[in-house]
N, C-alpha and C. Protein backbone atom coordinates (compact mmCIF):
# COMPACT_ATOMS: atom_id res chain seq x y z
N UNK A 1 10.55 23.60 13.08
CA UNK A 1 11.92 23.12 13.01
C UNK A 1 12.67 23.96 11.98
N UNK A 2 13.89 24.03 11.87
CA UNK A 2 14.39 24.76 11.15
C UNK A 2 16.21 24.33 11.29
N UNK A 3 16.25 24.38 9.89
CA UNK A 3 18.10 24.09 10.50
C UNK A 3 19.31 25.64 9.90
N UNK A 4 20.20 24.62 10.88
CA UNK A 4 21.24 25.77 10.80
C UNK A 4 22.63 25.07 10.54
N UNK A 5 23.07 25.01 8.81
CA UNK A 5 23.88 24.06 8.46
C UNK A 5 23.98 22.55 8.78
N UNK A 6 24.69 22.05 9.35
CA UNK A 6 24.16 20.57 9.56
C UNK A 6 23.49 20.03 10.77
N UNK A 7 22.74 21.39 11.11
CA UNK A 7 22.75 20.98 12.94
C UNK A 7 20.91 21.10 12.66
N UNK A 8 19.90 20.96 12.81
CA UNK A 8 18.93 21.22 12.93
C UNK A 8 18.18 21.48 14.56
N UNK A 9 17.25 22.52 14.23
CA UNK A 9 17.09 23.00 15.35
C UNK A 9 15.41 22.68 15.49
N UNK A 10 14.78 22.56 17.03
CA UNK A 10 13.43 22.17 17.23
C UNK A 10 13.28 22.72 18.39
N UNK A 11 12.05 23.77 18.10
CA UNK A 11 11.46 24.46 19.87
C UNK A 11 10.07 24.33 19.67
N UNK A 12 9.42 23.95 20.99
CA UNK A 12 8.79 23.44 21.51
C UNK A 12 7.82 24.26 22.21
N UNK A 13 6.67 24.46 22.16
CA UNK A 13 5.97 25.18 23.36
C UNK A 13 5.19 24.39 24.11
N UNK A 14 5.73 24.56 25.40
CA UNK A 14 5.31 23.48 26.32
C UNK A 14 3.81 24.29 27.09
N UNK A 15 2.91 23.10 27.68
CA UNK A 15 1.84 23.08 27.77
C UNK A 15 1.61 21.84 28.85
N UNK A 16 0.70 22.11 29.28
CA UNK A 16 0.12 20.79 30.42
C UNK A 16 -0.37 19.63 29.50
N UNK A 17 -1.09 19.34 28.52
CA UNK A 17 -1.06 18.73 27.16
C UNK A 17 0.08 17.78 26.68
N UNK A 18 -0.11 16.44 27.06
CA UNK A 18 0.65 15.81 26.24
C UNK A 18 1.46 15.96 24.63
N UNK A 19 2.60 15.76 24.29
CA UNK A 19 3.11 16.08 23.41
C UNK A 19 3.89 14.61 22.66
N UNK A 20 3.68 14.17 21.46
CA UNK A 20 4.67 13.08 21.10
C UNK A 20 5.78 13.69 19.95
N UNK A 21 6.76 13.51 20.66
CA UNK A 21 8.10 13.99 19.29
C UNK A 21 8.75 12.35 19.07
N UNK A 22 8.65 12.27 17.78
CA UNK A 22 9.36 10.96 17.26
C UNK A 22 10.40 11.51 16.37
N UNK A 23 11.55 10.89 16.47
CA UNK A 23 12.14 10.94 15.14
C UNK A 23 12.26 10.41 13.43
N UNK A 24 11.27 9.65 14.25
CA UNK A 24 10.85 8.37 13.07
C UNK A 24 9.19 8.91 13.01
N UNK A 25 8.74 8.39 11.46
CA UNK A 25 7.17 8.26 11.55
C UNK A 25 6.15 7.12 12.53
N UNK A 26 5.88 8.00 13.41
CA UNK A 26 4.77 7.03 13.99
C UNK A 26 3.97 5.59 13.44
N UNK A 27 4.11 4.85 13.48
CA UNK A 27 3.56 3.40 13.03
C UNK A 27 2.49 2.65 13.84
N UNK A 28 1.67 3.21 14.01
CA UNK A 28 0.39 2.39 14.96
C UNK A 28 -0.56 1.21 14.15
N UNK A 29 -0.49 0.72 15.44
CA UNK A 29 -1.75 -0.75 14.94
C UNK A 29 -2.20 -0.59 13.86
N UNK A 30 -3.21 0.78 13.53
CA UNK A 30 -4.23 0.79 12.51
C UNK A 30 -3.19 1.03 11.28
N UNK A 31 -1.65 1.80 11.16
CA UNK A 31 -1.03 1.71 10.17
C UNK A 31 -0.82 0.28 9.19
N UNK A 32 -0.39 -0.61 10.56
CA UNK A 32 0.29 -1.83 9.97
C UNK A 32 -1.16 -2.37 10.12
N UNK A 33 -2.39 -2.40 10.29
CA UNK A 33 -3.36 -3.22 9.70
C UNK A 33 -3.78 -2.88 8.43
N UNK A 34 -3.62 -1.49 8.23
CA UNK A 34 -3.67 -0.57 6.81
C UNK A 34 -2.46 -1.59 5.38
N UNK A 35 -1.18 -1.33 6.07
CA UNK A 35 -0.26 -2.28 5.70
C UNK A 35 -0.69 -3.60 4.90
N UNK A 36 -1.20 -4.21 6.17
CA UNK A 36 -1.60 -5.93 5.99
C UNK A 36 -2.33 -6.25 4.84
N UNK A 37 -3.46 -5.38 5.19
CA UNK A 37 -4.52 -5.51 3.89
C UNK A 37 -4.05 -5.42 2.52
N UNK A 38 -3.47 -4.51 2.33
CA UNK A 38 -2.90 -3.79 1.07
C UNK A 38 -2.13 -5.01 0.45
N UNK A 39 -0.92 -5.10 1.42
CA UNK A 39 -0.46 -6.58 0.67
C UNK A 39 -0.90 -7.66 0.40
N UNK A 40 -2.16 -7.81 1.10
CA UNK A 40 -2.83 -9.16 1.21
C UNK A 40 -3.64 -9.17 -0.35
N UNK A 41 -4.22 -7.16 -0.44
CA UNK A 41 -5.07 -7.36 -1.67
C UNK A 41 -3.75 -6.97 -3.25
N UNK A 42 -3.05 -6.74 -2.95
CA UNK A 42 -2.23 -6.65 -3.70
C UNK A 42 -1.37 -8.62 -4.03
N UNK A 43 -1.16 -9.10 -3.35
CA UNK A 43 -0.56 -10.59 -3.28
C UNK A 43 -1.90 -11.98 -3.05
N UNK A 44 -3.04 -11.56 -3.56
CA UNK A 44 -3.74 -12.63 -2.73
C UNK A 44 -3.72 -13.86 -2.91
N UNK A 45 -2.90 -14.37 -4.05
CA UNK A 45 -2.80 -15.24 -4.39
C UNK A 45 -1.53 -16.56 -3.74
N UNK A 46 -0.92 -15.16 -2.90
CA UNK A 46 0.84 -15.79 -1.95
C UNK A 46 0.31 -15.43 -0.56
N UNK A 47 -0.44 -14.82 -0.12
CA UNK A 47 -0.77 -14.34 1.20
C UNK A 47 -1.79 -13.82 1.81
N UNK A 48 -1.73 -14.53 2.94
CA UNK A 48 -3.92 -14.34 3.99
C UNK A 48 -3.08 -13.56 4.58
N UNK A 49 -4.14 -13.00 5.29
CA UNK A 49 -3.75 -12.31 6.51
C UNK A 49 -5.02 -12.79 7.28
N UNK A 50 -4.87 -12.81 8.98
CA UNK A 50 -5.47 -13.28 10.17
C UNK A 50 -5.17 -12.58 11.00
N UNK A 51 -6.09 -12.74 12.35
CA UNK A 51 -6.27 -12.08 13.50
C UNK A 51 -6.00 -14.01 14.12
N UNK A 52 -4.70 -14.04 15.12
CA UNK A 52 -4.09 -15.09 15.54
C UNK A 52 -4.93 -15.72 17.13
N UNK A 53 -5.33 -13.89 17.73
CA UNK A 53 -5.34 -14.14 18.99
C UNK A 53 -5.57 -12.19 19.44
N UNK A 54 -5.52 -12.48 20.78
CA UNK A 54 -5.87 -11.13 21.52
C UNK A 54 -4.93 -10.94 22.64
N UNK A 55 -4.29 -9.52 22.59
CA UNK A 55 -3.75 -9.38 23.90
C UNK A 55 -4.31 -9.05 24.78
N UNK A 56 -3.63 -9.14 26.28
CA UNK A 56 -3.88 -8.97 27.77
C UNK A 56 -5.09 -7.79 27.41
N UNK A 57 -4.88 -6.56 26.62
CA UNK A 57 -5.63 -5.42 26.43
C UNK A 57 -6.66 -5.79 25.33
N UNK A 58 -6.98 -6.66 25.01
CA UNK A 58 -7.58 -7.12 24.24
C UNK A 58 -7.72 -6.32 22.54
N UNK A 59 -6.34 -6.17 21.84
CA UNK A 59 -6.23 -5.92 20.71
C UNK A 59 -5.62 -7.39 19.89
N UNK A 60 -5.98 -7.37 18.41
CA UNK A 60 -5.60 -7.93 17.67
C UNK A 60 -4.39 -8.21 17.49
N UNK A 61 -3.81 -9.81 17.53
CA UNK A 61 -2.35 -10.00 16.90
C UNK A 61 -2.52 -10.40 15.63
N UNK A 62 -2.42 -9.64 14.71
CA UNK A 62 -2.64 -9.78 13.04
C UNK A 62 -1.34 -11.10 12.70
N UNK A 63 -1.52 -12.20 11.77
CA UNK A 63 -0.80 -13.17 11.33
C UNK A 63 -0.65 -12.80 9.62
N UNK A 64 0.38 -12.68 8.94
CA UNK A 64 0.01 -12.97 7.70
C UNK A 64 0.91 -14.63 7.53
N UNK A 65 0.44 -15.08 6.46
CA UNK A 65 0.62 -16.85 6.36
C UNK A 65 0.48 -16.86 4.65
N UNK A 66 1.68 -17.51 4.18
CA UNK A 66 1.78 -17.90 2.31
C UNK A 66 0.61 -19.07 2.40
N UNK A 67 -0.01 -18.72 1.19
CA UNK A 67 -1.12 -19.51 0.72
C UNK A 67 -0.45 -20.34 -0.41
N UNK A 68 -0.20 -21.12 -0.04
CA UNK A 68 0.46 -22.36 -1.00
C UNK A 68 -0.12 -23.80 -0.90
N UNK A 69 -0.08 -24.45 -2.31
CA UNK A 69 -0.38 -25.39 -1.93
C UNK A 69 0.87 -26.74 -1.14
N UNK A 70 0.57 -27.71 -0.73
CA UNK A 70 1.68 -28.58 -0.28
C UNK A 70 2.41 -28.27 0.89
N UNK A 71 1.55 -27.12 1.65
CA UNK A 71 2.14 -26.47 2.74
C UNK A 71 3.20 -28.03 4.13
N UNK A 72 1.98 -28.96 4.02
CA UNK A 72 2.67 -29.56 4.75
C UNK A 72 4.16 -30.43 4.39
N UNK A 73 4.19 -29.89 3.64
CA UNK A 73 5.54 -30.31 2.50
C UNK A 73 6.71 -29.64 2.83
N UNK A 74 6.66 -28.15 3.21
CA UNK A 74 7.34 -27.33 3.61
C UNK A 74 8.32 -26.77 5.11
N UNK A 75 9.40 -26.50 4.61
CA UNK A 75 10.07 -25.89 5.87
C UNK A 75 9.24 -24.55 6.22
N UNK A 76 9.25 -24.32 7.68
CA UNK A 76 8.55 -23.35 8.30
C UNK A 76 9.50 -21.40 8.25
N UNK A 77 8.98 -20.83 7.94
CA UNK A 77 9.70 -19.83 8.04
C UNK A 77 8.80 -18.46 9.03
N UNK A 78 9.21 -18.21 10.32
CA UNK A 78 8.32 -17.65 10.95
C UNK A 78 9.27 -16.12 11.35
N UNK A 79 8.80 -14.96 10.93
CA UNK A 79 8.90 -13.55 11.01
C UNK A 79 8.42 -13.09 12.37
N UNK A 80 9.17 -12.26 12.84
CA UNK A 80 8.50 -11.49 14.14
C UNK A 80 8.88 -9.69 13.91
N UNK A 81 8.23 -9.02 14.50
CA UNK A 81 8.42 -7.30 14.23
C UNK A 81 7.70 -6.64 15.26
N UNK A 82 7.98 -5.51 15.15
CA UNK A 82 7.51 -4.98 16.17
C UNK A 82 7.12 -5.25 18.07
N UNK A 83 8.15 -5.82 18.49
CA UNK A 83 8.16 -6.69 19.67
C UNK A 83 8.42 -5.41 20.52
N UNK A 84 9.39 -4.48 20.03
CA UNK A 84 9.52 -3.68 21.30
C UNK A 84 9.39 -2.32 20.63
N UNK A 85 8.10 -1.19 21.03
CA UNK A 85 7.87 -0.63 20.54
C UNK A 85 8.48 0.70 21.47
N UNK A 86 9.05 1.79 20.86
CA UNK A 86 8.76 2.53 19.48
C UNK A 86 9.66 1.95 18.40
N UNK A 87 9.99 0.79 18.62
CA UNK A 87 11.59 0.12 17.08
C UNK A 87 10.31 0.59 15.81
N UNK A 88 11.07 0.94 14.88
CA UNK A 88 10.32 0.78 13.72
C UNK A 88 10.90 0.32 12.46
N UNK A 89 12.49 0.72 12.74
CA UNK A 89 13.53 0.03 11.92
C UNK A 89 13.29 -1.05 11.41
N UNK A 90 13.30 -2.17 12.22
CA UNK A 90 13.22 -3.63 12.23
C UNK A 90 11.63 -3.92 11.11
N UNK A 91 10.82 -2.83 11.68
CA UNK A 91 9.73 -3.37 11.06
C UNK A 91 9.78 -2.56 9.36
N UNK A 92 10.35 -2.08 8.53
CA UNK A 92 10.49 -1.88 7.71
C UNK A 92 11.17 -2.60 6.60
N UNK A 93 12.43 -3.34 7.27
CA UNK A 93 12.86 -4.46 6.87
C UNK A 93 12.27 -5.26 6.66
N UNK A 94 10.73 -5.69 7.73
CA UNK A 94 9.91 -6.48 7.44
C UNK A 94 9.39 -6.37 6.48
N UNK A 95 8.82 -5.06 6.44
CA UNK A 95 7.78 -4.67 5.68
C UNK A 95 9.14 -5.09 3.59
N UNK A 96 9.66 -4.77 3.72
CA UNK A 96 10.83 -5.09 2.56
C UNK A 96 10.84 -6.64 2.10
N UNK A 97 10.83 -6.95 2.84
CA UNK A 97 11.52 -8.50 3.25
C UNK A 97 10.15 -9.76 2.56
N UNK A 98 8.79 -8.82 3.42
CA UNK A 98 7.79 -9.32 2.48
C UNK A 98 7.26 -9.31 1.15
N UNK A 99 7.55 -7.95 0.90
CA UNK A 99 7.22 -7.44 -0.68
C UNK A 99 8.36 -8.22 -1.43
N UNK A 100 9.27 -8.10 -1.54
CA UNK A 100 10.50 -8.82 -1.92
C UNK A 100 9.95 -10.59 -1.76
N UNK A 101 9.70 -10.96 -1.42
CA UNK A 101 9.26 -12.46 -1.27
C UNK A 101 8.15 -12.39 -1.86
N UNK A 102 7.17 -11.40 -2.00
CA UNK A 102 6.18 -11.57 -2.86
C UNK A 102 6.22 -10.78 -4.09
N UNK A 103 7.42 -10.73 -4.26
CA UNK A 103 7.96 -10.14 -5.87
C UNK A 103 7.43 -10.96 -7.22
N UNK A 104 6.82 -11.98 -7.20
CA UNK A 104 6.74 -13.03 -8.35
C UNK A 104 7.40 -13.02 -9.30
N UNK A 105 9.27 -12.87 -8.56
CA UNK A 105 10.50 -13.34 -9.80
C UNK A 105 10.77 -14.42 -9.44
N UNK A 106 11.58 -14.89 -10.41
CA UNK A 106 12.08 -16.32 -10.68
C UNK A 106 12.88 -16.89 -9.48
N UNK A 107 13.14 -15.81 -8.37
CA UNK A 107 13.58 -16.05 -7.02
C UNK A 107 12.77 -15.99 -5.89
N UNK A 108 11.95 -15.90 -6.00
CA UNK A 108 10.73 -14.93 -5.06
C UNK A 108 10.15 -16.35 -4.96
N UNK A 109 9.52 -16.93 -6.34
CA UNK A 109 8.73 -18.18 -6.93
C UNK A 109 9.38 -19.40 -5.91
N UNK A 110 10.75 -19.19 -6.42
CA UNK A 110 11.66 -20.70 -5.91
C UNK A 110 11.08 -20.87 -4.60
N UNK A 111 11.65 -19.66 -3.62
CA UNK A 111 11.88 -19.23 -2.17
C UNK A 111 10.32 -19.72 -1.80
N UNK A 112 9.40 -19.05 -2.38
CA UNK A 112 7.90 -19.50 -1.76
C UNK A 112 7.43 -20.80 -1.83
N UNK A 113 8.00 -21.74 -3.19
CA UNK A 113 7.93 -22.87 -3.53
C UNK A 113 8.92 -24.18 -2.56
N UNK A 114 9.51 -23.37 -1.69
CA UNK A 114 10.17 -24.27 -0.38
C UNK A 114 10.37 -23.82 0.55
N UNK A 115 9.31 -22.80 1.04
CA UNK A 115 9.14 -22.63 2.32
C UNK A 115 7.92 -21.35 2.58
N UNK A 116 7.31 -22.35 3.30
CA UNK A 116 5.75 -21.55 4.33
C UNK A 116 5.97 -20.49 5.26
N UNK A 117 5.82 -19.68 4.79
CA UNK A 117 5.92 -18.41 5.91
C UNK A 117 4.84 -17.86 6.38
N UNK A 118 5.16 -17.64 8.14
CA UNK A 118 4.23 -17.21 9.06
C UNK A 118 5.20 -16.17 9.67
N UNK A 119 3.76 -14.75 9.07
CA UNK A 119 4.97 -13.71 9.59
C UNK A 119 3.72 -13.09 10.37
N UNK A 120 4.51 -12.28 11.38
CA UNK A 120 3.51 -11.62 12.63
C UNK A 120 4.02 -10.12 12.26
N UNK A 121 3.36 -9.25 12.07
CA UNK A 121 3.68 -7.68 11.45
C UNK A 121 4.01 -6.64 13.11
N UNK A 122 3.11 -8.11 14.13
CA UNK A 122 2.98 -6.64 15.02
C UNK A 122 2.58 -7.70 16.60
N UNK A 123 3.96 -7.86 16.91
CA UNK A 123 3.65 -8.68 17.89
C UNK A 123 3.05 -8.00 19.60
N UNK A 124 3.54 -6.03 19.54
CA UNK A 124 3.51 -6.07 21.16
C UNK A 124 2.23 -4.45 20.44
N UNK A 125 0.97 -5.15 19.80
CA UNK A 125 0.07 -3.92 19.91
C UNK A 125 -0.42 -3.52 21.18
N UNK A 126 -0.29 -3.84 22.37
CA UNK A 126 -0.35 -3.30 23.14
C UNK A 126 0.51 -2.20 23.39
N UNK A 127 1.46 -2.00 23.50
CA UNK A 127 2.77 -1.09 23.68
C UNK A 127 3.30 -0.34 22.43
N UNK A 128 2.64 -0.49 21.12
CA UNK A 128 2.65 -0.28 19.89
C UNK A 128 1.04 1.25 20.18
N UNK A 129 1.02 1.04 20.76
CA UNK A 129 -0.60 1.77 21.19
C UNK A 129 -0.56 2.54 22.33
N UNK A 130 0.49 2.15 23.22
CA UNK A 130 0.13 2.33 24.91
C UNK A 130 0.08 4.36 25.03
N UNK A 131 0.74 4.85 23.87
CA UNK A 131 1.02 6.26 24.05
C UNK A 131 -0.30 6.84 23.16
N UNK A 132 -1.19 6.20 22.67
CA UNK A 132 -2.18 7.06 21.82
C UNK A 132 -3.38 6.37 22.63
């Protein structure tokens, strides 16, 4: 690739060989299970992570879920991402949205202290996969 003032330029040598051009960084299953963990071992004290269930293709739907006590005390707060893949936008926000909730500030605390969250990182791994 190479640019030319504000225009950037990309050539290609084509081949019988599949080719993937993204404009975005690729984000596969094993990324966001890479993901999961990390926060889980980084937060373990606000958040599990789980395997919910299996798709049609039989891959993992990873769950993460706040570990609180008094859960049944709580309003439900349920996250979805990655539903239609290649989006990755959406799932970065996620990925934000969680760290930020597991910030352990004096807002972070409140927010977790009235409400249970069940967030799904990666709802369509099938189609999150279907090109690799």
């Amino acid at each position: 690739m190479s640019t030319q003032g504000n225009k950037a330029i990309l050539k290609l040598e084509l081949s019988n060989n599949p080719q993937i051009i993204a404009a975005q960084k690729i984000e596969s299953t094993q990324d966001v299970r890479i993901w999961c963990k990390e926060i889980v071992k980084t937060n373990s004290s606000n958040i599990n992570y789980s395997i919910i269930g299996k798709t049609t293709l039989q891959r993992d739907i990873p769950v993460l879920f706040s570990n609180n006590s008094k859960l049944e005390q709580k309003d439900i707060i349920i996250l979805l991402t990655r539903q239609h893949p290649p989006e990755t936008t959406g799932y970065y926000a996620f990925q934000y949205f969680i760290k930020k909730i597991l910030a352990e500030t004096k807002i972070s605390n409140k927010f977790l202290e009235k409400y249970q969250i069940i967030a799904f990182p990666l709802m369509n791994p099938d189609g999150v996969d279907l090109g690799h």
